[in-house]
N, C-alpha and C. Protein backbone atom coordinates (compact mmCIF):
# COMPACT_ATOMS: atom_id res chain seq x y z
N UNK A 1 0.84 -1.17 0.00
CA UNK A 1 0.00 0.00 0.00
C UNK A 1 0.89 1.24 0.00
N UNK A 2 0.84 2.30 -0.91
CA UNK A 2 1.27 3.46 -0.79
C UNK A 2 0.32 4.79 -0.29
N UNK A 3 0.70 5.23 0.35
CA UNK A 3 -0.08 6.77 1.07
C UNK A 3 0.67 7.89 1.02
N UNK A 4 0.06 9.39 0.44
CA UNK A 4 0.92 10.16 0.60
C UNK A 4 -0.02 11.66 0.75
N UNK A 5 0.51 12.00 1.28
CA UNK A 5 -1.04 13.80 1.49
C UNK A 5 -0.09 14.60 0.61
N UNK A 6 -1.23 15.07 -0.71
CA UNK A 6 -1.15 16.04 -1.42
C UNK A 6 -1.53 17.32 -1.47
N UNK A 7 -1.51 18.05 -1.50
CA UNK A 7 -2.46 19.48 -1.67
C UNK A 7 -3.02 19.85 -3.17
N UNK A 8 -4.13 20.35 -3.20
CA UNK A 8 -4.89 20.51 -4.22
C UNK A 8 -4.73 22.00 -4.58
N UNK A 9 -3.87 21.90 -5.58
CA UNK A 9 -3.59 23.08 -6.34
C UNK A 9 -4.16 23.75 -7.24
N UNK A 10 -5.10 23.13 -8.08
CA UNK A 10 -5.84 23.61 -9.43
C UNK A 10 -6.80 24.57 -8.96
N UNK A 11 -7.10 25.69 -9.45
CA UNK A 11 -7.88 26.76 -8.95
C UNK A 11 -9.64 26.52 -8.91
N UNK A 12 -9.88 25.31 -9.88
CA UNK A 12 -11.11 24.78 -9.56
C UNK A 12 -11.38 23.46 -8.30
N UNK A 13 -10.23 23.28 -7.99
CA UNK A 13 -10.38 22.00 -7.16
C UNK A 13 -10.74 21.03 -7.68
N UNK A 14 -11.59 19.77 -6.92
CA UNK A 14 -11.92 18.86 -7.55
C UNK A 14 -13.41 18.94 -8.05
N UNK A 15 -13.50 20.01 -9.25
CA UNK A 15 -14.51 19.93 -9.82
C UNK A 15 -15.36 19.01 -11.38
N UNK A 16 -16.09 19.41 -12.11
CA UNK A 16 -16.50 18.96 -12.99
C UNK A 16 -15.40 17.53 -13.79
N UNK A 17 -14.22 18.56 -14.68
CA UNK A 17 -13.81 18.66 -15.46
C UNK A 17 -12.46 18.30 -14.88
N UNK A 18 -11.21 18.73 -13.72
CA UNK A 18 -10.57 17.71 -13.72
C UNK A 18 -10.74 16.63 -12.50
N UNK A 19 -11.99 16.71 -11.68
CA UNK A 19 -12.38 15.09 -10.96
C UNK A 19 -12.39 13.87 -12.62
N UNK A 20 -12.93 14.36 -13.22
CA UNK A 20 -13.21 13.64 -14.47
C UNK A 20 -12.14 13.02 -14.94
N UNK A 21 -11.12 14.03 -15.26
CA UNK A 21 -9.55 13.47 -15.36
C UNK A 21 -9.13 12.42 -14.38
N UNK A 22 -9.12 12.71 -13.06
CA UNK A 22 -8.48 12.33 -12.26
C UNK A 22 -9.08 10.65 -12.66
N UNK A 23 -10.58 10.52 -12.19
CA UNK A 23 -11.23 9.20 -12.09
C UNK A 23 -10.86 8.16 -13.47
N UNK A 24 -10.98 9.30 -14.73
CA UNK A 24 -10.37 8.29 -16.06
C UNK A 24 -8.96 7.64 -15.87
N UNK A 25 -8.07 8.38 -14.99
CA UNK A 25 -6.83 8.00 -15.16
C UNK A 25 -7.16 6.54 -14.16
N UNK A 26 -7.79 6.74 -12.67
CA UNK A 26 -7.70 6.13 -11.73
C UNK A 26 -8.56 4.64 -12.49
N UNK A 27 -8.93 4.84 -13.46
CA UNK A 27 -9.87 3.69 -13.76
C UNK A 27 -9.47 2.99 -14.58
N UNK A 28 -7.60 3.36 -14.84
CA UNK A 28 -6.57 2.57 -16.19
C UNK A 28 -6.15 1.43 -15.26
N UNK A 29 -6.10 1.51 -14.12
CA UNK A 29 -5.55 0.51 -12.93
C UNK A 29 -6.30 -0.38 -12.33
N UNK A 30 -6.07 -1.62 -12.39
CA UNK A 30 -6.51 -2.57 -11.38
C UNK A 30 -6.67 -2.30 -9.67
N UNK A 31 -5.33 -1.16 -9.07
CA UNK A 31 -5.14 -1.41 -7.98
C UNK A 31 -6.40 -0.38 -7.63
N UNK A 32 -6.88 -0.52 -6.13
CA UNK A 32 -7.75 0.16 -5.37
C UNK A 32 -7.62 1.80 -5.51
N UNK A 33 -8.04 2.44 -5.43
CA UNK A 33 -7.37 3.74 -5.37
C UNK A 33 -8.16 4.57 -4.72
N UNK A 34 -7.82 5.21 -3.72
CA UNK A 34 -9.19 6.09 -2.58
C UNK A 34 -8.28 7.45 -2.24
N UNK A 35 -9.36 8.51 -1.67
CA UNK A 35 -8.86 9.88 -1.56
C UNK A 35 -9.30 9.93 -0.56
N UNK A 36 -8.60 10.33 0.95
CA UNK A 36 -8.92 10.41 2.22
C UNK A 36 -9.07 11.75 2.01
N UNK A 37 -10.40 12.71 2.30
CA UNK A 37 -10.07 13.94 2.72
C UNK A 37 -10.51 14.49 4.09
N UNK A 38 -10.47 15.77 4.30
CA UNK A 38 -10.00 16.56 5.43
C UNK A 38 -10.62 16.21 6.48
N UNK A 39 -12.25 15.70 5.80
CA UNK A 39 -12.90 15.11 6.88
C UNK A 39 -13.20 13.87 7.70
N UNK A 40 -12.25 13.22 7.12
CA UNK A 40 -11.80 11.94 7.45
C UNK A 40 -12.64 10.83 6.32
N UNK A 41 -13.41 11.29 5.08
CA UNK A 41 -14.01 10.82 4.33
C UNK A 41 -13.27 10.19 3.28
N UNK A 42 -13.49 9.13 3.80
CA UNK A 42 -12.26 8.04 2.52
C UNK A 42 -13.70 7.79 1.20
N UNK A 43 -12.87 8.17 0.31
CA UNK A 43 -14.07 7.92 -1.30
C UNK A 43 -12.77 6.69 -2.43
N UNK A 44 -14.05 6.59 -3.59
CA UNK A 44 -13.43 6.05 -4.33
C UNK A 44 -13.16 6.70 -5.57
N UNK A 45 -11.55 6.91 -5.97
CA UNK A 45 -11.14 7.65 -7.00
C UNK A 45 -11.45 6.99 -8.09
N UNK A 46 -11.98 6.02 -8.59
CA UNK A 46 -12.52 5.49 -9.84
C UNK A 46 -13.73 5.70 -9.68
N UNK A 47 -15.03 6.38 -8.89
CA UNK A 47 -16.13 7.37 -8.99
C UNK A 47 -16.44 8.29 -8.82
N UNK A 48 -16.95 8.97 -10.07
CA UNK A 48 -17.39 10.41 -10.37
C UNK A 48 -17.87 11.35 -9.30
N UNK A 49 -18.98 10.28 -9.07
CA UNK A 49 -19.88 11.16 -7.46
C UNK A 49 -19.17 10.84 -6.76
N UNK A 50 -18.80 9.84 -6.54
CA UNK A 50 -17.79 10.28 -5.33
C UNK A 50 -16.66 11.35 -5.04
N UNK A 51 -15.96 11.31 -6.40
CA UNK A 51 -14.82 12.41 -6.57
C UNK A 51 -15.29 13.69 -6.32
N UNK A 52 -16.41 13.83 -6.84
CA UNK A 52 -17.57 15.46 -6.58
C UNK A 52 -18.09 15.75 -5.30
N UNK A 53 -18.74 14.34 -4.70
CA UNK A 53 -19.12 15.02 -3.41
C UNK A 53 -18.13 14.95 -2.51
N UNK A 54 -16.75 15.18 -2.57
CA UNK A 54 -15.85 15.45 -1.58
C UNK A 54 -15.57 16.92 -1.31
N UNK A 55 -16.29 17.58 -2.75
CA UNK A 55 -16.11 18.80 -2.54
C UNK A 55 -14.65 19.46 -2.57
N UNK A 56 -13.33 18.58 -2.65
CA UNK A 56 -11.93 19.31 -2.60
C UNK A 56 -11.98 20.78 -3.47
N UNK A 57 -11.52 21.60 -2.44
CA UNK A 57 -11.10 22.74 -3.01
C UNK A 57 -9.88 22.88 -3.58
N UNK A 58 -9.22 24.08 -3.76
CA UNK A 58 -7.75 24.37 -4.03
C UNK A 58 -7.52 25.07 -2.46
N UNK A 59 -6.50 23.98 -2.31
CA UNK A 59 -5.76 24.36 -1.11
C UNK A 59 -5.98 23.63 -0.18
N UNK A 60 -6.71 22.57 -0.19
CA UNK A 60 -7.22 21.30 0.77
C UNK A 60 -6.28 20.72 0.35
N UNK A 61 -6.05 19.95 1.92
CA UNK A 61 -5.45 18.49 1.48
C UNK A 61 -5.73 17.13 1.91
N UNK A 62 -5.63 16.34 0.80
CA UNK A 62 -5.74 15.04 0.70
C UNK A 62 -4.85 14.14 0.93
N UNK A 63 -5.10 12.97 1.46
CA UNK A 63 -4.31 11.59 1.23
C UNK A 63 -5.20 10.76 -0.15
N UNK A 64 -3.92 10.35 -0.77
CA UNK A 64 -4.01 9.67 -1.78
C UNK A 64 -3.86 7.86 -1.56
N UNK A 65 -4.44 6.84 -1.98
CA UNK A 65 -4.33 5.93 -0.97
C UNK A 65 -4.44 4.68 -2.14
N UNK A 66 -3.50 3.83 -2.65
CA UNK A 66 -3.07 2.82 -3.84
C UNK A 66 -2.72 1.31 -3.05
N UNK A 67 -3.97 0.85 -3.17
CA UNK A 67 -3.39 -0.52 -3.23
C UNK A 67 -3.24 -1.70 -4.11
N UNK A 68 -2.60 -2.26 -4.65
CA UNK A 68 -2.84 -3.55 -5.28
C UNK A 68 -1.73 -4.13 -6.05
N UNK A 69 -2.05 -4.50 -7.61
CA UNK A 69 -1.06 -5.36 -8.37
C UNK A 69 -0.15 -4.14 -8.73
N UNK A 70 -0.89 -3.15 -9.07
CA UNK A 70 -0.22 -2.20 -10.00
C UNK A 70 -0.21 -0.90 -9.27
N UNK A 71 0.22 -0.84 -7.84
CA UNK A 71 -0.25 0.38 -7.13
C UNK A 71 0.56 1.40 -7.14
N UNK A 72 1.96 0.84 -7.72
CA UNK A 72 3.30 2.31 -7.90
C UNK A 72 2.99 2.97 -9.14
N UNK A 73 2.63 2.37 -10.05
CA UNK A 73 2.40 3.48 -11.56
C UNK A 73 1.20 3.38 -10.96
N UNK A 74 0.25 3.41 -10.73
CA UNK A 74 -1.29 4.13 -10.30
C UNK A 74 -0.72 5.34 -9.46
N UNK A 75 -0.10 5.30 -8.08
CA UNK A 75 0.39 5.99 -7.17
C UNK A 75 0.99 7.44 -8.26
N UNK A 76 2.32 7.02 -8.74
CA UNK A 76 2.84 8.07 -9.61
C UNK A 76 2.33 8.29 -11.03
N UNK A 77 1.30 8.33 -11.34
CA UNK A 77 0.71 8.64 -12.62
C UNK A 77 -0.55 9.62 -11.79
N UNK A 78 -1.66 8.97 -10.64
CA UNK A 78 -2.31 10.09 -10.11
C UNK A 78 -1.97 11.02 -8.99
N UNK A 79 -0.91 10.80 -8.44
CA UNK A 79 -0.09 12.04 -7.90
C UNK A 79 0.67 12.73 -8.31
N UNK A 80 0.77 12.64 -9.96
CA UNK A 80 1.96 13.19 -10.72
C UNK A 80 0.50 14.59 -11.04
N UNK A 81 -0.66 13.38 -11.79
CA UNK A 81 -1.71 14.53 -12.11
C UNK A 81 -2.29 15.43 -11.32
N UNK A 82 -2.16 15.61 -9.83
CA UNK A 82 -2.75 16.14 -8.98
C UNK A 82 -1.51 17.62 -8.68
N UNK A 83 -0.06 16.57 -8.67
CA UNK A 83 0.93 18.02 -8.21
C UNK A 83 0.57 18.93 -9.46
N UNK A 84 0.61 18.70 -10.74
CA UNK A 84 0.55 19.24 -12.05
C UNK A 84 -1.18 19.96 -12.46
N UNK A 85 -1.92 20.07 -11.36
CA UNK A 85 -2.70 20.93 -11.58
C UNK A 85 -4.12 20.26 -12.36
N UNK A 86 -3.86 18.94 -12.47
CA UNK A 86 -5.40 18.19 -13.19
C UNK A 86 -5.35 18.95 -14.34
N UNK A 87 -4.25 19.18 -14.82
CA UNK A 87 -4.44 19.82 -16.34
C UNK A 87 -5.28 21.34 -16.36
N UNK A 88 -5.54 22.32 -15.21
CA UNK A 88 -5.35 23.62 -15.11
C UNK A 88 -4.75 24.46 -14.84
N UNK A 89 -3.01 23.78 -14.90
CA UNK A 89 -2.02 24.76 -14.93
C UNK A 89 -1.21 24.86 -16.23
């Protein structure tokens, strides 16, 4: 299992358009993949509503949370997309 708390940088947070990103990427992987946020609300990053009703802003932070066959390229492919702005920087 890998864990690591990120901060949410993109000026929309985790809205529409890159939750959307995030969940397509999270859904190339076999391994588990969940977003602990602030409120102690563990979701699942391979669903939409879920990714949305967490509500992440910019400037919250999250734990990012990979388990399985393939959990290091899941790990660094959606924490690579999260430092890099979900594609709004």
């Amino acid at each position: 299992m890998i864990r690591e708390r990120l901060d949410i940088t993109n000026p929309s947070g985790l809205d529409l358009a890159p939750a959307g990103l995030l969940c397509h990427t999270a859904t190339r992987f076999l391994s588990r993949i969940e977003i602990c946020c602030a409120e102690g609300n563990t979701i699942n990053a391979k669903s939409i509503l879920s990714v949305l009703g967490a509500c992440a802003k910019c400037g919250d932070d999250i734990e990012l949370i990979c388990e399985g066959p393939d959990e290091e390229e899941a790990f660094l492919a959606i924490s690579d997309l999260i430092k890099n702005g979900l594609g709004e920087k």
